[in-house]
C-alpha atoms as a PDB file:
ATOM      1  CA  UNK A   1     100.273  90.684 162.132  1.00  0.00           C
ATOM      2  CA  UNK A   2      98.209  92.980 164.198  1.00  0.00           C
ATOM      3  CA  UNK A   3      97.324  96.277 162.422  1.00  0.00           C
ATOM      4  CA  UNK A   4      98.183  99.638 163.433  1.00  0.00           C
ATOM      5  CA  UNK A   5      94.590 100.422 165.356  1.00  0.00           C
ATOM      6  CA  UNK A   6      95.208  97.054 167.487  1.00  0.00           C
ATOM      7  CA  UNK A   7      98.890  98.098 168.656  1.00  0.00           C
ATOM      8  CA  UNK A   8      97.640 101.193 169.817  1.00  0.00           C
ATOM      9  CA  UNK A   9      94.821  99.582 171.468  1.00  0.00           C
ATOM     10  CA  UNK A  10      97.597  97.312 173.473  1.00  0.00           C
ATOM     11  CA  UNK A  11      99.924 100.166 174.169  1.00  0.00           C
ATOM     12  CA  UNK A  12      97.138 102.068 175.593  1.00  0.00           C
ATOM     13  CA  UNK A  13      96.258  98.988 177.803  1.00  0.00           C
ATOM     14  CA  UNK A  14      99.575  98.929 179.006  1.00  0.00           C
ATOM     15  CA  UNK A  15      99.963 101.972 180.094  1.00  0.00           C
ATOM     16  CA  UNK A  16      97.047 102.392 181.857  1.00  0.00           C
ATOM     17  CA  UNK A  17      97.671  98.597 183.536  1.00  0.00           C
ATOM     18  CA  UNK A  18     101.102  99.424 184.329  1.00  0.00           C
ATOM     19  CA  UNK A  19     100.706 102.910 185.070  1.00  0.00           C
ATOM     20  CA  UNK A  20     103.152 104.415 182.387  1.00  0.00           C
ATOM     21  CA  UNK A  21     103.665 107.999 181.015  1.00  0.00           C
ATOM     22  CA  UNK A  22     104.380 109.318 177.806  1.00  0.00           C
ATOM     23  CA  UNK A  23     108.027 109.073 178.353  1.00  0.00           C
ATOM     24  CA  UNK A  24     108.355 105.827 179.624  1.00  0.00           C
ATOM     25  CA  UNK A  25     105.851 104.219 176.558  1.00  0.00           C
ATOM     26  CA  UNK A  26     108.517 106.120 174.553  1.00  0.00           C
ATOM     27  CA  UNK A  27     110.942 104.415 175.872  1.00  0.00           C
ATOM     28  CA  UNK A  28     109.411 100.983 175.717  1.00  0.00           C
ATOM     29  CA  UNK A  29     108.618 101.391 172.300  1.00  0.00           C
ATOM     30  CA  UNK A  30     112.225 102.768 171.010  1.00  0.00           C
ATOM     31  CA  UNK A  31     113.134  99.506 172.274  1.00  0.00           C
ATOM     32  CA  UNK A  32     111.207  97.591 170.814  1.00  0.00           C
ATOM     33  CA  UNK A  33     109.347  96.529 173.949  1.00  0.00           C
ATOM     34  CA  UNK A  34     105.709  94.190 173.657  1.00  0.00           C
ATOM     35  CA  UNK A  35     103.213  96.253 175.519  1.00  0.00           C
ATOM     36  CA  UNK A  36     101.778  92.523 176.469  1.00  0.00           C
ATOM     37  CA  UNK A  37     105.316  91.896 178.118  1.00  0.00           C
ATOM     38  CA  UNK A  38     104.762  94.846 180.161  1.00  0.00           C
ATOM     39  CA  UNK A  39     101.374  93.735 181.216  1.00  0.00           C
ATOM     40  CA  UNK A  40     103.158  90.318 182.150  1.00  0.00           C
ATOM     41  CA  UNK A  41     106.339  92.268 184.324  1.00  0.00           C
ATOM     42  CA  UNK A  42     103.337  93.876 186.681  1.00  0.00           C
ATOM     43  CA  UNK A  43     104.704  92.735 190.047  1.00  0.00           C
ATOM     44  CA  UNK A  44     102.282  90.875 192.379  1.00  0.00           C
ATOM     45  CA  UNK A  45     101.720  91.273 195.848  1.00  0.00           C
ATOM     46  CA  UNK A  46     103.908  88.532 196.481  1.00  0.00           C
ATOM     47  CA  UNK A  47     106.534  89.570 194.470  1.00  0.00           C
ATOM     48  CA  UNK A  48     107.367  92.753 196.541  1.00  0.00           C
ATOM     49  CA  UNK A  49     111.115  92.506 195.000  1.00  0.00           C
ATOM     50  CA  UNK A  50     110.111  93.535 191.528  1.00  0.00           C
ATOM     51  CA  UNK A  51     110.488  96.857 191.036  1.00  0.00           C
ATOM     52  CA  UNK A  52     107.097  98.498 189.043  1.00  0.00           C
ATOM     53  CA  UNK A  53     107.070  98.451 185.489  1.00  0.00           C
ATOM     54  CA  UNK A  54     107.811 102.454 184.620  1.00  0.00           C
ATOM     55  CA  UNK A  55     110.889 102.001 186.836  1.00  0.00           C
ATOM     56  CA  UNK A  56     112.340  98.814 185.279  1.00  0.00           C
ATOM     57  CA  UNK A  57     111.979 100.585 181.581  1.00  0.00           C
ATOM     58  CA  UNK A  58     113.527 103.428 182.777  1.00  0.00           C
ATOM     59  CA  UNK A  59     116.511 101.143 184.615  1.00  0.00           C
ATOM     60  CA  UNK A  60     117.064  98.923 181.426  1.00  0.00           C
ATOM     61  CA  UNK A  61     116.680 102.689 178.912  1.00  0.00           C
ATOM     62  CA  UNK A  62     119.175 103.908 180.913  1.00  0.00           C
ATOM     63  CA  UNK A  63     121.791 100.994 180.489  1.00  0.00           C
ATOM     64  CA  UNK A  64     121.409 100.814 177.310  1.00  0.00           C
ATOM     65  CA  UNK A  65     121.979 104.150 176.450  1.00  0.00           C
ATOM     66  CA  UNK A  66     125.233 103.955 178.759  1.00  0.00           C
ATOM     67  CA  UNK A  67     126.337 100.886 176.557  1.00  0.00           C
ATOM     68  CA  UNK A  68     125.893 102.796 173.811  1.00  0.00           C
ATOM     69  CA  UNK A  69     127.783 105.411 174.594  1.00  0.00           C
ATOM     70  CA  UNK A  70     130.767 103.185 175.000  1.00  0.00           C
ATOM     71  CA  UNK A  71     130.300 101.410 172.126  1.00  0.00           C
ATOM     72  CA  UNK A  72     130.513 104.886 170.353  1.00  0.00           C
ATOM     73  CA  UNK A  73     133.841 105.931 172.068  1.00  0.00           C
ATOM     74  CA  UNK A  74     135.393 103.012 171.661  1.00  0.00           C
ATOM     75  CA  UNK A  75     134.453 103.111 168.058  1.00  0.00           C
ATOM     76  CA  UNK A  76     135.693 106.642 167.741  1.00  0.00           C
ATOM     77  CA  UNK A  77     138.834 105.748 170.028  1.00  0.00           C
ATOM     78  CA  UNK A  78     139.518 102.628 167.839  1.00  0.00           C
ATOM     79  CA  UNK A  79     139.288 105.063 164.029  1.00  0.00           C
ATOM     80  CA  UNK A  80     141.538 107.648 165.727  1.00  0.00           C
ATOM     81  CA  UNK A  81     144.318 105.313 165.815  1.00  0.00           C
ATOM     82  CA  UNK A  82     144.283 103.973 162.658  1.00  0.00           C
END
């Protein structure tokens, strides 16, 4: 298992590869994203259909905060009516 020092070294590779913020490493790391996998998702020339990497995190953050949030209200919906 790699140690702390190491992970950091990666993230900090990543973002500087993929050309990431602050917010979107957040967001890659809350969940649970490999910084190599990033590295990997860097579209080539070739593959102009690929969006870049800081706008597919944010994409996939955002859907899974929406499922979330239906998860919760149909949890809450569901205890209501009991």
């Amino acid at each position: 298992m790699a140690s702390n020092n190491q992970k950091d070294i990666e993230w900090a590779e990543a973002k500087k590869k993929c050309r990431l913020n602050e917010e979107t490493v957040k967001m890659a790391k809350e969940m649970g994203l490999n910084p190599r996998s990033l590295i990997k998702n860097i579209p080539n020339k070739s593959e102009q259909w690929k969006a870049p990497v800081s706008i597919w995190i944010q994409k996939m953050y955002q859907k899974r905060q929406e499922k979330a949030l239906k998860k919760k209200a149909r949890n809450e919906k569901s205890t209501e009516t009991c």
